[in-house]
Protein backbone atom coordinates (compact mmCIF):
# COMPACT_ATOMS: atom_id res chain seq x y z
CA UNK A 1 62.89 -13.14 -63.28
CA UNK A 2 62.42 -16.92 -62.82
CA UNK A 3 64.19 -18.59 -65.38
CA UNK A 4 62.27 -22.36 -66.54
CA UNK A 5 63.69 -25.87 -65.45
CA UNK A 6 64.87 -27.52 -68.86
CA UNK A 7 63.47 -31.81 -68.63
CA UNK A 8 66.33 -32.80 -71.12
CA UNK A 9 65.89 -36.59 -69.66
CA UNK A 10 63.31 -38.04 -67.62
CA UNK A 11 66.50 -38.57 -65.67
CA UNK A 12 67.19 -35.23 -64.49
CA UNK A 13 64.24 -34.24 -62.85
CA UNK A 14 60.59 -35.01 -61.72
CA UNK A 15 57.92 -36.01 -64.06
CA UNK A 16 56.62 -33.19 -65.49
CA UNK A 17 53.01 -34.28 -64.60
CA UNK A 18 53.74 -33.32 -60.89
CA UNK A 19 54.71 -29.80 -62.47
CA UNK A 20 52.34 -26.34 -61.96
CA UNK A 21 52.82 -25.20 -65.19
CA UNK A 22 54.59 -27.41 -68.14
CA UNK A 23 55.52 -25.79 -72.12
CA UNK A 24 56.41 -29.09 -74.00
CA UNK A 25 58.84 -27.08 -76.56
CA UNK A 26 61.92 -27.72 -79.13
CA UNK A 27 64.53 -25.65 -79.45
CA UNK A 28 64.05 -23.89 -82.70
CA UNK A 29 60.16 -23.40 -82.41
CA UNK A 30 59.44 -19.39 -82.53
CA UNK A 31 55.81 -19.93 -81.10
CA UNK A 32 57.51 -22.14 -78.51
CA UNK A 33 59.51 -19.02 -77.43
CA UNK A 34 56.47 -16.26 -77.57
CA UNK A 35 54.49 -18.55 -75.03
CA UNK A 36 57.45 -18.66 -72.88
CA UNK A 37 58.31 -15.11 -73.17
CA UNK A 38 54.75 -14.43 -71.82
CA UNK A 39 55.02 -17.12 -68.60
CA UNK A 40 58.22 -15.35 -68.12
CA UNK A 41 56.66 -11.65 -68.13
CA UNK A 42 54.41 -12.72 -65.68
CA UNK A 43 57.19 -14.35 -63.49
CA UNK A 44 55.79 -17.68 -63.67
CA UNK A 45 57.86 -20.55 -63.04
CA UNK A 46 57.78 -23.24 -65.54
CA UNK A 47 59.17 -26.36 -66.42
CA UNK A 48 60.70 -26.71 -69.86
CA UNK A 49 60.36 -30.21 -71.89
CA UNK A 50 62.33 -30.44 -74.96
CA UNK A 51 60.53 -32.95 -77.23
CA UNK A 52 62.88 -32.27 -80.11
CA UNK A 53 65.12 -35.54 -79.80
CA UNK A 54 63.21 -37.52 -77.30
CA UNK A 55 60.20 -39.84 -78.71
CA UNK A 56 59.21 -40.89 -75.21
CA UNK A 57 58.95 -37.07 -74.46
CA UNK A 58 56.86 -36.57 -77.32
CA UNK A 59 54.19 -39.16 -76.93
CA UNK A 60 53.88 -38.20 -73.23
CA UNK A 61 53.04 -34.66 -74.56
CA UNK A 62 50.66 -36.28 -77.35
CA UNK A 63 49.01 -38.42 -74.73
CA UNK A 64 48.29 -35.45 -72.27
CA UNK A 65 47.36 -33.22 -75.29
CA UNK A 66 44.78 -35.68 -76.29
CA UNK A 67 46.59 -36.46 -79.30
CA UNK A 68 47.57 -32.68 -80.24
CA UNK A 69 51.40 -33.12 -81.27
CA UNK A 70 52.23 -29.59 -82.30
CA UNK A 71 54.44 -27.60 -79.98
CA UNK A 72 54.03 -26.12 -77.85
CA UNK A 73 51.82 -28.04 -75.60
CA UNK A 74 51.00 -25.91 -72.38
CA UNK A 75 48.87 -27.61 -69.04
CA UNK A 76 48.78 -25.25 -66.07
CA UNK A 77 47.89 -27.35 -63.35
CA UNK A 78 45.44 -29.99 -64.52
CA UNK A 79 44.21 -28.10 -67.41
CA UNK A 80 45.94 -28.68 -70.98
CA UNK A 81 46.06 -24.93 -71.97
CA UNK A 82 46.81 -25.97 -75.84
CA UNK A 83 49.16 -23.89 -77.36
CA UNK A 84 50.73 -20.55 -77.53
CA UNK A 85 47.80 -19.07 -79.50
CA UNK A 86 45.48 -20.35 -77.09
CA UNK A 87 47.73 -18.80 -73.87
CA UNK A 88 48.13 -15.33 -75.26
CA UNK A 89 44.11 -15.66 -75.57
CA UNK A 90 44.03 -16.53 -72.25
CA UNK A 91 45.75 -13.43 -71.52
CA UNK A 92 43.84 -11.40 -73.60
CA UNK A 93 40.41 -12.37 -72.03
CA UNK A 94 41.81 -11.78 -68.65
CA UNK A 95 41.66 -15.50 -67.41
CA UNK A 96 45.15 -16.66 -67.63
CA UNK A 97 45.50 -14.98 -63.98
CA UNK A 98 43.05 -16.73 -62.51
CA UNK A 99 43.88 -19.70 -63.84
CA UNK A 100 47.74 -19.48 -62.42
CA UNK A 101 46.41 -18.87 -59.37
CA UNK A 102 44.00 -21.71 -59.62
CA UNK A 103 46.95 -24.04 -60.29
CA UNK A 104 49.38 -21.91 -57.47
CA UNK A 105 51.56 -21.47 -60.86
């Protein structure tokens, strides 16, 4: 099992843009950790950006979810997923697959 990279600064790592697949998240968010648990079922490697305490964070999330600001925010590859709800659908209609592989997530 692949555990995520967690973006705690845009310090500590590389944008998240260049990223595969991205889960904009906080800490305390329970549909933040279904969507997660699912990438992580599926062995996908992910990279984790806590928007909890970070402003700049958050209106980089806003401005690549087109202005959604709920969390989580999910883009696989180029595509802005949405959120969990709209992942597990994924899943459920048999696309999320091709769509990691799409993305080489």
């Amino acid at each position: 099992m692949q555990m995520p990279d967690i973006v705690m600064s845009a310090d500590s790592s590389p944008p998240a843009s260049q990223s595969k697949v991205v889960v904009y998240s906080t800490l305390l968010c329970p549909f933040c950790h279904r969507a997660k648990a699912l990438l992580r079922k599926k062995g996908v490697s992910f990279t984790e950006v806590d928007v909890g305490m970070d402003a700049a964070k958050r209106s980089e999330m806003t401005n690549r979810a087109h202005g959604r600001h709920t969390v989580p925010q999910i883009f696989i590859g180029d595509t802005h997923v949405g959120g969990c709800d709209d992942l597990h659908a994924l899943e459920r209609d048999g696309k999320l697959d091709l769509l990691l592989a799409q993305a080489g997530g």
